[in-house]
C-alpha atoms as a PDB file:
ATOM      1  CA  UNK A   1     -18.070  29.485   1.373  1.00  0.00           C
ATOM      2  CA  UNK A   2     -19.308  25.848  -0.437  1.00  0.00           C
ATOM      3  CA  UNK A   3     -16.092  25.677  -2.357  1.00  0.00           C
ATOM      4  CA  UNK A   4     -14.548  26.149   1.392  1.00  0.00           C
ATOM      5  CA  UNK A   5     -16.269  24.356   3.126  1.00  0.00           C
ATOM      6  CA  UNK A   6     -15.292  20.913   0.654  1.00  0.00           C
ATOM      7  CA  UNK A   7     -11.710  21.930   0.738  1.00  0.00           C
ATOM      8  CA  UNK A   8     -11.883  21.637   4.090  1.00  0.00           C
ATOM      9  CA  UNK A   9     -13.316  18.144   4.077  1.00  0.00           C
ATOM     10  CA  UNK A  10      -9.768  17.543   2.167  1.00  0.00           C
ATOM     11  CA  UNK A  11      -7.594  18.484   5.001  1.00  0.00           C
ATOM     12  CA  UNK A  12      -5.423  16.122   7.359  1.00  0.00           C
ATOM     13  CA  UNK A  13      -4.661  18.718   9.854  1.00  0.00           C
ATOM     14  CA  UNK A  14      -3.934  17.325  13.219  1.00  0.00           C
ATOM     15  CA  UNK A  15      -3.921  13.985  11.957  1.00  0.00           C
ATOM     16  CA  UNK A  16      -1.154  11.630  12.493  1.00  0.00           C
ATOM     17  CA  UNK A  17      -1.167   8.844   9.857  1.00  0.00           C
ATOM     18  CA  UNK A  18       0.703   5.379   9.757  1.00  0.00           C
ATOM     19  CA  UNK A  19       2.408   4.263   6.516  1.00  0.00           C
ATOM     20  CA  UNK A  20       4.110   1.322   6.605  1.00  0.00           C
ATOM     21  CA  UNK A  21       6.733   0.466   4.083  1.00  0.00           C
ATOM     22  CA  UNK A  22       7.155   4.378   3.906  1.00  0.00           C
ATOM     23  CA  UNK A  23      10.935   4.489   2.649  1.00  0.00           C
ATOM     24  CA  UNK A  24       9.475   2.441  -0.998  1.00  0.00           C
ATOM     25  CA  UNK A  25       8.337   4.322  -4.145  1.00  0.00           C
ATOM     26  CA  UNK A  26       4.865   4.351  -3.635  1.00  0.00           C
ATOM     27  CA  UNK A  27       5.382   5.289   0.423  1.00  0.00           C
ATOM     28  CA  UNK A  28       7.238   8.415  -0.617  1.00  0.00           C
ATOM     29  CA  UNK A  29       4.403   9.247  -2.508  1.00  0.00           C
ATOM     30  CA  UNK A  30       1.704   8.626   0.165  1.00  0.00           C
ATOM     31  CA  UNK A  31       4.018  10.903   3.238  1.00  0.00           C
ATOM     32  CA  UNK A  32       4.102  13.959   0.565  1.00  0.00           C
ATOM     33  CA  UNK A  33       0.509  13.477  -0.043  1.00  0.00           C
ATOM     34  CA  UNK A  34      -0.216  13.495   3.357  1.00  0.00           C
ATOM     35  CA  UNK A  35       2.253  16.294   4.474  1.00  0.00           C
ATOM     36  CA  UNK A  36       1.080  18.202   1.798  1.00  0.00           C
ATOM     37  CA  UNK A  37      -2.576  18.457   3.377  1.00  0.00           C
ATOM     38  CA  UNK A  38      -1.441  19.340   6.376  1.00  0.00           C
ATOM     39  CA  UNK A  39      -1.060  15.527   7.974  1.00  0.00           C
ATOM     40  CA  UNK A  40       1.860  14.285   9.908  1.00  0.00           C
ATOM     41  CA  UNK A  41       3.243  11.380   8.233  1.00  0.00           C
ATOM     42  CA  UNK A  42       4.781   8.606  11.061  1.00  0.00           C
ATOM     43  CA  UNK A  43       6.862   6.544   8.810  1.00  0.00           C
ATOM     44  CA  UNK A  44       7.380   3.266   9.563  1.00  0.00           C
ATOM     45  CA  UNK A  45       9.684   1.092   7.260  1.00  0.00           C
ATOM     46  CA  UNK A  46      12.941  -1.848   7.765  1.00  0.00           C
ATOM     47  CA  UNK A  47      14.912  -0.023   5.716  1.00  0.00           C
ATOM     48  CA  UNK A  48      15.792   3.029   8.673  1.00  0.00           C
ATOM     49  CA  UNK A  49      18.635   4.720   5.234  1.00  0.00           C
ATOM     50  CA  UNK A  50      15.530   5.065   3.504  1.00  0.00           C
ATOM     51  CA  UNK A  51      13.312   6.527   6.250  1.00  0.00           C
ATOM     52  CA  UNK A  52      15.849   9.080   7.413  1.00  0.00           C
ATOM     53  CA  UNK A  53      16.279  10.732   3.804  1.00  0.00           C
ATOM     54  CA  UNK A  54      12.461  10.682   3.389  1.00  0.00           C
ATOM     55  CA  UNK A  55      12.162  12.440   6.903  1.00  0.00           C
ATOM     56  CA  UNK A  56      14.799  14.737   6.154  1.00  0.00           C
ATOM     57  CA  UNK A  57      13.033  15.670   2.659  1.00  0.00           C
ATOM     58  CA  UNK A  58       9.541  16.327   3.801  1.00  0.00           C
ATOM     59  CA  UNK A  59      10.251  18.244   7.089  1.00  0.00           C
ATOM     60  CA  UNK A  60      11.680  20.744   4.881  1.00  0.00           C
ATOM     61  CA  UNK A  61       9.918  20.703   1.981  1.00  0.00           C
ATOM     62  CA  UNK A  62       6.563  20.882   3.907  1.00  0.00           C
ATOM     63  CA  UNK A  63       8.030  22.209   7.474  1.00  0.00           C
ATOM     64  CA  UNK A  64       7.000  19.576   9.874  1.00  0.00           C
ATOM     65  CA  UNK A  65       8.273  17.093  12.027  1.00  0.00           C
ATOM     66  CA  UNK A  66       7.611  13.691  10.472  1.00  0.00           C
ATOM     67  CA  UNK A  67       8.544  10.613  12.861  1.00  0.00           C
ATOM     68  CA  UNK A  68      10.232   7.785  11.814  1.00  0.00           C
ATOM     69  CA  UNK A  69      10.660   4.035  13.068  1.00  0.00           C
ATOM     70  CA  UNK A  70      12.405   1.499  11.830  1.00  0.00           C
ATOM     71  CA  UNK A  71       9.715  -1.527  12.008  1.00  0.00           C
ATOM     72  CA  UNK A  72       9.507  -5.045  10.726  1.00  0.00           C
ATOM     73  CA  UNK A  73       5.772  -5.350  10.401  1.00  0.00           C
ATOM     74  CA  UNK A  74       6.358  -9.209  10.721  1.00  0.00           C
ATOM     75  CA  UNK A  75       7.288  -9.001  13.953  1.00  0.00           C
ATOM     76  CA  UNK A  76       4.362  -8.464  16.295  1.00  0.00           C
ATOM     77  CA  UNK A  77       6.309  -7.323  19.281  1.00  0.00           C
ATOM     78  CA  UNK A  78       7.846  -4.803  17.509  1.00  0.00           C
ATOM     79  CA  UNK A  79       4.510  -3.214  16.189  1.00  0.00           C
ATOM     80  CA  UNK A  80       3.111  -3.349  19.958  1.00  0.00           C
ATOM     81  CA  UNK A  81       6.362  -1.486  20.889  1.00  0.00           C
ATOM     82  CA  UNK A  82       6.134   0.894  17.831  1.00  0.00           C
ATOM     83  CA  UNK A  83       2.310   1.186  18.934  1.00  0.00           C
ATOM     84  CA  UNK A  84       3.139   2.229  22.234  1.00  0.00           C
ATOM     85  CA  UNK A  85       5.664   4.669  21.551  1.00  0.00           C
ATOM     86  CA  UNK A  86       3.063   6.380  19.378  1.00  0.00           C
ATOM     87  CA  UNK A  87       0.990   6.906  21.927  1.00  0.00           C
ATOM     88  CA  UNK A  88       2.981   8.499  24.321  1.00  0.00           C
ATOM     89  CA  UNK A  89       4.926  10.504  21.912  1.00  0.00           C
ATOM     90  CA  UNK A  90       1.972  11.881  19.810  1.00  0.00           C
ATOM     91  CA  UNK A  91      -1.119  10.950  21.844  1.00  0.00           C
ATOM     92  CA  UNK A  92      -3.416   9.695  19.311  1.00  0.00           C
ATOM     93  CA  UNK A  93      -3.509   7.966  15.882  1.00  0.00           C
ATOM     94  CA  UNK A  94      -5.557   9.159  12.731  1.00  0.00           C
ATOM     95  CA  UNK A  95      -5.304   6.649  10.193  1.00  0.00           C
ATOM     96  CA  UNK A  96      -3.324   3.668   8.923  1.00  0.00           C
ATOM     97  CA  UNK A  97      -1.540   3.114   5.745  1.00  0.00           C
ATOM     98  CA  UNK A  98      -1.038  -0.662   5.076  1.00  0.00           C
ATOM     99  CA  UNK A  99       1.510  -0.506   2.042  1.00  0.00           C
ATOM    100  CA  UNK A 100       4.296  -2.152   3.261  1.00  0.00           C
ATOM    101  CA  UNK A 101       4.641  -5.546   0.928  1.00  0.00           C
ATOM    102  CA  UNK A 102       6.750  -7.917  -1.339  1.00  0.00           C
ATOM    103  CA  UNK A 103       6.556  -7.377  -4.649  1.00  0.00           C
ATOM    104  CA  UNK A 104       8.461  -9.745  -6.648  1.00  0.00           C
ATOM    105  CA  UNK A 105      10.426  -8.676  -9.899  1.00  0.00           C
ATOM    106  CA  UNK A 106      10.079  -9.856 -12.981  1.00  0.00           C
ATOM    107  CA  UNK A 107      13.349  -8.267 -14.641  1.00  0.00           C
ATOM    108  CA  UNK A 108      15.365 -11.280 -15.093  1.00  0.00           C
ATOM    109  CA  UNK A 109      14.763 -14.466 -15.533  1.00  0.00           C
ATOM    110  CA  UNK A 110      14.665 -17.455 -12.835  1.00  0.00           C
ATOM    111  CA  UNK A 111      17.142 -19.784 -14.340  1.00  0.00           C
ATOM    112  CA  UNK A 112      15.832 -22.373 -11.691  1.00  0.00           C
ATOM    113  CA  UNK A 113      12.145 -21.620 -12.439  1.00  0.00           C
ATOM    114  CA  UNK A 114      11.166 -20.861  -9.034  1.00  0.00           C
ATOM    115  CA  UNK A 115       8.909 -18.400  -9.817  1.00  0.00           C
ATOM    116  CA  UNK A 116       6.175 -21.506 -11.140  1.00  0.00           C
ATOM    117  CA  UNK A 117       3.611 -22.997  -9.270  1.00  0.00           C
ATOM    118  CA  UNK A 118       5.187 -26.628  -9.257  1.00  0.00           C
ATOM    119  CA  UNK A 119       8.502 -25.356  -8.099  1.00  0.00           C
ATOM    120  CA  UNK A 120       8.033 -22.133  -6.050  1.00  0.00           C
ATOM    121  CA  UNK A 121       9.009 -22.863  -2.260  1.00  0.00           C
ATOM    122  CA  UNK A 122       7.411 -22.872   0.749  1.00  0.00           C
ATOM    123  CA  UNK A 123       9.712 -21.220   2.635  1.00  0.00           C
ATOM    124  CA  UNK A 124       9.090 -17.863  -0.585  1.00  0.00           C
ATOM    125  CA  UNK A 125       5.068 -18.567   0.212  1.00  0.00           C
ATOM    126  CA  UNK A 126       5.248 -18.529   3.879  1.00  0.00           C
ATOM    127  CA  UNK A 127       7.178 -15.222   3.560  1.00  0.00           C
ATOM    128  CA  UNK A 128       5.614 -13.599   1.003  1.00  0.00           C
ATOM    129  CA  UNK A 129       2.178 -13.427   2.711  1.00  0.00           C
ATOM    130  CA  UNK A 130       3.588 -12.879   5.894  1.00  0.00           C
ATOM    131  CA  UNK A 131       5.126  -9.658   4.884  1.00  0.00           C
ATOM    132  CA  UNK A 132       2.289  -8.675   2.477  1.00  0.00           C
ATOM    133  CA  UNK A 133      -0.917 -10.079   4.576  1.00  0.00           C
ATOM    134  CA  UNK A 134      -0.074 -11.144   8.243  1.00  0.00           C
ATOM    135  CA  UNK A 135       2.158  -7.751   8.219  1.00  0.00           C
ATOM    136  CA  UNK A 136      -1.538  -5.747   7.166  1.00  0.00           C
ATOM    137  CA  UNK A 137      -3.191  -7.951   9.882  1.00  0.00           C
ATOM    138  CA  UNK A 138      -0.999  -7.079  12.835  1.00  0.00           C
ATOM    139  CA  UNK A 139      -0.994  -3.521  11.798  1.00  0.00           C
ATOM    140  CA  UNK A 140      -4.459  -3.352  12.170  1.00  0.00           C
ATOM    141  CA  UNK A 141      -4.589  -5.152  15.062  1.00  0.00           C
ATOM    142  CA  UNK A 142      -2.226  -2.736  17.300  1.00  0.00           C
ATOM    143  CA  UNK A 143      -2.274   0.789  15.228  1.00  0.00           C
ATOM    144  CA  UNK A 144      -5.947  -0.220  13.862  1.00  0.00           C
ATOM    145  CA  UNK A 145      -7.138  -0.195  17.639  1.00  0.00           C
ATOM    146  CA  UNK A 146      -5.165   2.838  18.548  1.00  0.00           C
ATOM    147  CA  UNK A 147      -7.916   4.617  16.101  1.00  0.00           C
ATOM    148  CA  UNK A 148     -10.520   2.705  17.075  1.00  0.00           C
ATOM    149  CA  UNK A 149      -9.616   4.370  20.994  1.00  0.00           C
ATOM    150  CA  UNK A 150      -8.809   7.636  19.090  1.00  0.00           C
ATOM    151  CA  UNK A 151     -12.461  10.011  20.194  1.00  0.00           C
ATOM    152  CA  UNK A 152     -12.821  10.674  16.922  1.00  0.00           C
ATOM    153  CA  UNK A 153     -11.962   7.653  15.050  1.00  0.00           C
ATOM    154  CA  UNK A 154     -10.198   7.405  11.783  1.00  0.00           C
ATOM    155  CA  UNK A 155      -9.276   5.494   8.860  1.00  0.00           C
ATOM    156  CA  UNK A 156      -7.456   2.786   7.667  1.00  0.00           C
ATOM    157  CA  UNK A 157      -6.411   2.396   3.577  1.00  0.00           C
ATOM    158  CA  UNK A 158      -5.353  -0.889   2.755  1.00  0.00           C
ATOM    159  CA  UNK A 159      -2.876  -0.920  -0.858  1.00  0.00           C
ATOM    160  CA  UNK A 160      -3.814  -3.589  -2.554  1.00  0.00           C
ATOM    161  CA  UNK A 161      -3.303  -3.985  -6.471  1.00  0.00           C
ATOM    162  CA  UNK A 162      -4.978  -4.523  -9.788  1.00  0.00           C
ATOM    163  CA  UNK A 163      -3.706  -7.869  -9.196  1.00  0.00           C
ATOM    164  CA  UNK A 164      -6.405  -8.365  -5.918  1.00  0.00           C
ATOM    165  CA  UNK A 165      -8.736  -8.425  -8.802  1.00  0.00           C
ATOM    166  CA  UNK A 166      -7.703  -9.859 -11.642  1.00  0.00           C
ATOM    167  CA  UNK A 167      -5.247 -12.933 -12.283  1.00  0.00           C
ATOM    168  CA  UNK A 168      -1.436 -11.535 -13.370  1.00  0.00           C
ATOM    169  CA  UNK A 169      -1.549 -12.213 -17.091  1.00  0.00           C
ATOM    170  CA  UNK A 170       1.400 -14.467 -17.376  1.00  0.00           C
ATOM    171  CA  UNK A 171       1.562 -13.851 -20.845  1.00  0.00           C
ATOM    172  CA  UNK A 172       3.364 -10.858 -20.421  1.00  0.00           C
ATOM    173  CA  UNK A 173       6.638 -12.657 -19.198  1.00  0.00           C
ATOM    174  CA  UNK A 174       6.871 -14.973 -22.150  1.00  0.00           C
ATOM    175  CA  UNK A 175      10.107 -15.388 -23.895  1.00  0.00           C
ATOM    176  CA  UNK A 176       9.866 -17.354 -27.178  1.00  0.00           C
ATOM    177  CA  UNK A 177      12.967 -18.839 -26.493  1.00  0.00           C
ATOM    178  CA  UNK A 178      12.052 -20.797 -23.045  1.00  0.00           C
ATOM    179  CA  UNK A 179       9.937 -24.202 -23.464  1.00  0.00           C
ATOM    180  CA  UNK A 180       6.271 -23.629 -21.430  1.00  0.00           C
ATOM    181  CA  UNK A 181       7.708 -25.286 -18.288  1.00  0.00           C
ATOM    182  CA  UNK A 182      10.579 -22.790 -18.565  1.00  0.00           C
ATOM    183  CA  UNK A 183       8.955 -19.672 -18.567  1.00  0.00           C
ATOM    184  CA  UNK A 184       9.065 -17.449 -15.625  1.00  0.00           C
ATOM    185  CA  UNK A 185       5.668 -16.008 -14.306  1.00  0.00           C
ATOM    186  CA  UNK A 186       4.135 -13.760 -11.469  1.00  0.00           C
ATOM    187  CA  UNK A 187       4.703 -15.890  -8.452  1.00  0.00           C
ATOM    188  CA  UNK A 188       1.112 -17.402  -6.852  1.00  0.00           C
ATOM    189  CA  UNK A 189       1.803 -15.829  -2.973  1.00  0.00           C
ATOM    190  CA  UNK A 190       1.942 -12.329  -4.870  1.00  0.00           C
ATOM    191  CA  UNK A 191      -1.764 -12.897  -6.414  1.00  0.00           C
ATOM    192  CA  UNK A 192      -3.037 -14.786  -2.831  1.00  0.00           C
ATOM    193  CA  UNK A 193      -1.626 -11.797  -0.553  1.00  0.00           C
ATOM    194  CA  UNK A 194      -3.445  -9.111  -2.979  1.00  0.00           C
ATOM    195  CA  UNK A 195      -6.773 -10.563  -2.923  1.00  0.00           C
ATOM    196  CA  UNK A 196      -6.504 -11.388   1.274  1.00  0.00           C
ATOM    197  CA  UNK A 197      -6.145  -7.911   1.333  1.00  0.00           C
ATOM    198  CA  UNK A 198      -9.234  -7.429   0.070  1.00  0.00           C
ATOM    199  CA  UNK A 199     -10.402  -9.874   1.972  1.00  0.00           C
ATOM    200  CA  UNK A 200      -9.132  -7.980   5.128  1.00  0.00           C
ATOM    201  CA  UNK A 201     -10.555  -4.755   4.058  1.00  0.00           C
ATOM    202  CA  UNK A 202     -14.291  -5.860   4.002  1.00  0.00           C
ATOM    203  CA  UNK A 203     -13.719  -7.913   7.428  1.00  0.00           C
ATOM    204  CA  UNK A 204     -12.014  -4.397   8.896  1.00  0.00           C
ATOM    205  CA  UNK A 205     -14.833  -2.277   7.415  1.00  0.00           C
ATOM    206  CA  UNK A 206     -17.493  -4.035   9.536  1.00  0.00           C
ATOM    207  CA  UNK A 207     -15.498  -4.612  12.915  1.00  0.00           C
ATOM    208  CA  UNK A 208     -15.302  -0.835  14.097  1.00  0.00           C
ATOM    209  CA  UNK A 209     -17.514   0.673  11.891  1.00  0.00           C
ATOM    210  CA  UNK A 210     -18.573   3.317  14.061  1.00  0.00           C
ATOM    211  CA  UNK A 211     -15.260   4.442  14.472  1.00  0.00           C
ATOM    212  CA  UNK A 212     -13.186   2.912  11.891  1.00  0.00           C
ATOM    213  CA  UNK A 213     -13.586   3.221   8.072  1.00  0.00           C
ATOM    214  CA  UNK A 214     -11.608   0.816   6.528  1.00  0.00           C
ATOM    215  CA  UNK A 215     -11.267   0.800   2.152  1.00  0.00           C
ATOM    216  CA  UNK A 216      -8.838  -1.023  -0.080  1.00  0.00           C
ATOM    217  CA  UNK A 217      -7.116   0.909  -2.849  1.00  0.00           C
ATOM    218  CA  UNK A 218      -5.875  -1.222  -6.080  1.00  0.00           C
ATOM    219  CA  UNK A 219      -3.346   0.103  -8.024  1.00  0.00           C
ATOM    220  CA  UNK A 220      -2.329  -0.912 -11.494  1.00  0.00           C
ATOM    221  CA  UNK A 221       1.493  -1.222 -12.429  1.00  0.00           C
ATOM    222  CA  UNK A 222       3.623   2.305 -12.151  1.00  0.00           C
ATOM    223  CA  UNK A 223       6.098   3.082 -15.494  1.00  0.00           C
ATOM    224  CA  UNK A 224       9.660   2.218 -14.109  1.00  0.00           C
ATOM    225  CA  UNK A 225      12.846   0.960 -15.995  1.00  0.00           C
ATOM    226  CA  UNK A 226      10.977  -2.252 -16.958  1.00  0.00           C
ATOM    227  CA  UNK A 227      11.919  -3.429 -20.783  1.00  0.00           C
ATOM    228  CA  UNK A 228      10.129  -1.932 -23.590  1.00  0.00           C
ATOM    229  CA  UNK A 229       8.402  -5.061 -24.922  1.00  0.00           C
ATOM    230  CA  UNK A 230       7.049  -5.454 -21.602  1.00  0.00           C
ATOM    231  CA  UNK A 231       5.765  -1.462 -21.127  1.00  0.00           C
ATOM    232  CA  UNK A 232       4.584  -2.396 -24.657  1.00  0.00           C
ATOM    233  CA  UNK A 233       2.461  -5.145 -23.520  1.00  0.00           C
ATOM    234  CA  UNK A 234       1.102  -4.235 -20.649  1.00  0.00           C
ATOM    235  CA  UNK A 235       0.048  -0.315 -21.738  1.00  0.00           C
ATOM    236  CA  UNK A 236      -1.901  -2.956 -24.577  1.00  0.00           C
ATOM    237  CA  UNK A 237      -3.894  -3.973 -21.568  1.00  0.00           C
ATOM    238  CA  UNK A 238      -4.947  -0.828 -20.424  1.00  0.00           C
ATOM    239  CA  UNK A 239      -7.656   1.118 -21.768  1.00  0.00           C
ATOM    240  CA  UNK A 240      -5.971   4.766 -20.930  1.00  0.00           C
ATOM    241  CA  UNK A 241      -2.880   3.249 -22.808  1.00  0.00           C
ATOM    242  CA  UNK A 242      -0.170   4.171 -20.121  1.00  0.00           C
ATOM    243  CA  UNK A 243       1.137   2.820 -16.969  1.00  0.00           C
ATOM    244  CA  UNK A 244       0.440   4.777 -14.013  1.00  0.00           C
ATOM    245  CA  UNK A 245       2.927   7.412 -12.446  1.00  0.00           C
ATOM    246  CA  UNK A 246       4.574   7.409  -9.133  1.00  0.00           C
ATOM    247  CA  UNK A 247       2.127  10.262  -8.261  1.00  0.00           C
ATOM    248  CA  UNK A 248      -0.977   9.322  -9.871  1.00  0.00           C
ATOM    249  CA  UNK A 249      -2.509   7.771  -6.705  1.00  0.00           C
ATOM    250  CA  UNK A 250      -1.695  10.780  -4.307  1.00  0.00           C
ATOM    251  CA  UNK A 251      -4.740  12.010  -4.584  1.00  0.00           C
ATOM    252  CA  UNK A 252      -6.633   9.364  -4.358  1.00  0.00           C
ATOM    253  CA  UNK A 253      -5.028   8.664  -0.791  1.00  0.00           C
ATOM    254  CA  UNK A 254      -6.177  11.640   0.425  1.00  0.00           C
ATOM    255  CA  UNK A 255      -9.902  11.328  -0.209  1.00  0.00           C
ATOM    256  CA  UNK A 256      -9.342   7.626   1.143  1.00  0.00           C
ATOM    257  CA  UNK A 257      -8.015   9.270   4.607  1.00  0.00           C
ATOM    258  CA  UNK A 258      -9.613  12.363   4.891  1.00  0.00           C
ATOM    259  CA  UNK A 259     -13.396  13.600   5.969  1.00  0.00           C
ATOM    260  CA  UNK A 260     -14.183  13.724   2.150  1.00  0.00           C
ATOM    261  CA  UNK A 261     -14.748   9.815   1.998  1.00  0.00           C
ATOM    262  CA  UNK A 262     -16.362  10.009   5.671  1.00  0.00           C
ATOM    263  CA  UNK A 263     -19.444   7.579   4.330  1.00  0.00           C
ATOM    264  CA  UNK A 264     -17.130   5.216   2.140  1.00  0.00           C
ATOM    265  CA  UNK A 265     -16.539   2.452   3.814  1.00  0.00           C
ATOM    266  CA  UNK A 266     -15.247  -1.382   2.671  1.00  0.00           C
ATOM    267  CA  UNK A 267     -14.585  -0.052  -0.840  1.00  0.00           C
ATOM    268  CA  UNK A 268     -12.764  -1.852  -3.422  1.00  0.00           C
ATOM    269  CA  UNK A 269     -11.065   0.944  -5.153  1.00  0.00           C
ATOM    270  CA  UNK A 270      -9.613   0.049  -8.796  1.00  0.00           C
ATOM    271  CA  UNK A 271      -7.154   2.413 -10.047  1.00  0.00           C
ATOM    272  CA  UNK A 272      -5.534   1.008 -13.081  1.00  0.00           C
ATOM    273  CA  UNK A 273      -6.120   2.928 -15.888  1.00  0.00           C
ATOM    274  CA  UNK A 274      -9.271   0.722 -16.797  1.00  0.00           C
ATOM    275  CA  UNK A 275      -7.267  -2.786 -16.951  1.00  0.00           C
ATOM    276  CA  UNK A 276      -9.973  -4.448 -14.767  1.00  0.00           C
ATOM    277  CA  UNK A 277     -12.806  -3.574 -16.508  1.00  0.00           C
ATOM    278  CA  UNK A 278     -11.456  -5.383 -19.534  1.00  0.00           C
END
């Protein structure tokens, strides 16, 4: 009976749960996660190709009835539409995924050097943390109330990254053969827009807290097809000596969503293989 009884405080049954930038790597991996424990995953993403093989993979691999949207989360008349059309399709809203962000890659080099501080545009800033942080914000503000209305409240899980703690060691990007003014680094808005997250987590936590839990998950980097030297350097940076997998933080979402977290609330959540305890 115990070991049922905290099973059951895993379960998303019933729940209908938000992800935003659902058709990316780590959105796949947060609608399985949910579908898997019973949730309904309502998949919100721009890229609608993406979102319509991701719905057609889950419904059949976990028989349900996902719902899709295509959505730009910078666009705050679209989320009150999206919001809206929620509502009257499913009734209520559970919890909130806020994963939808840029990420800027580091593959090849910025022959222009727009990727440094003294050169990077405004026009790259202004977008940057309008996709990764205003996007959160409005989010919160339309789907964020839904659960706040919802009778039994919710949860929202903001995705952060090991970089809303920690400066992006730029040393990993050097090339021997660039001068310093040369070399090409983690862009500034990327580091800004991780730690506002934060930021946006503990101001959520406290605003419904009654009804609204509200914690911040920070992810370290996942393995790709990044070069060797630079796998190389960053697993020398991490004290479990690997990158994460794509799946590593499914379970992790769960707890975050479900009953089994019910008294965590405005956590800062580091899941990095140790990097930020270095």
């Amino acid at each position: 009976m115990k070991i049922n009884k905290i099973t059951n405080l895993f379960s998303l049954e019933n729940k209908n749960i938000v992800i935003t930038g659902a058709a990316g790597m780590l959105g796949r991996q947060h609608a399985e996660a949910i579908a898997a424990v019973g949730g309904l995953p309502i998949l919100v993403d721009i890229n609608l190709k993406g979102l319509i093989k991701l719905k057609n993979k889950i419904n059949k691999q976990y028989k349900i009835n996902s719902i899709i949207y295509k959505l730009d989360i910078t666009k705050e008349k679209q989320i009150k539409k999206c919001s809206r059309f929620l509502i009257k399709k499913i009734k209520h809203i559970d919890g909130l995924i806020n994963n939808a962000a840029n990420n800027p890659s580091m593959k090849k080099s910025d022959k222009n050097n727009k990727t440094r501080l003294e050169n990077f545009p405004l026009r790259k800033w202004n977008d940057d943390l309008l996709t990764s942080l205003t996007g959160s914000f409005l989010c919160a503000k339309y789907f964020g109330y839904e659960i706040f209305k919802n009778k039994q409240g919710g949860a929202i899980l903001n995705i952060s990254s090991d970089l809303g703690l920690i400066a992006p060691d730029q040393r990993l990007y050097y090339n021997r053969n660039k001068k310093a003014q040369h070399q090409n680094v983690k862009p500034v808005s990327y580091s800004v827009s991780k730690f506002g997250i934060v930021g946006l987590t503990k101001y959520l936590s406290t605003y419904w807290p009654k009804k609204v839990r509200c914690n911040v998950l920070c992810p370290g980097g996942i393995k790709t097809d990044q070069n060797k030297r630079l796998i190389k350097e960053i697993i020398n940076r991490i004290p479990l000596g690997r990158m994460a997998q794509p799946d590593d933080y499914q379970a992790a979402v769960v707890f975050l969503l479900s009953d089994a977290s019910k008294y965590l609330n405005g956590a800062v959540i580091p899941m990095d293989g140790g990097r930020t305890a270095w």
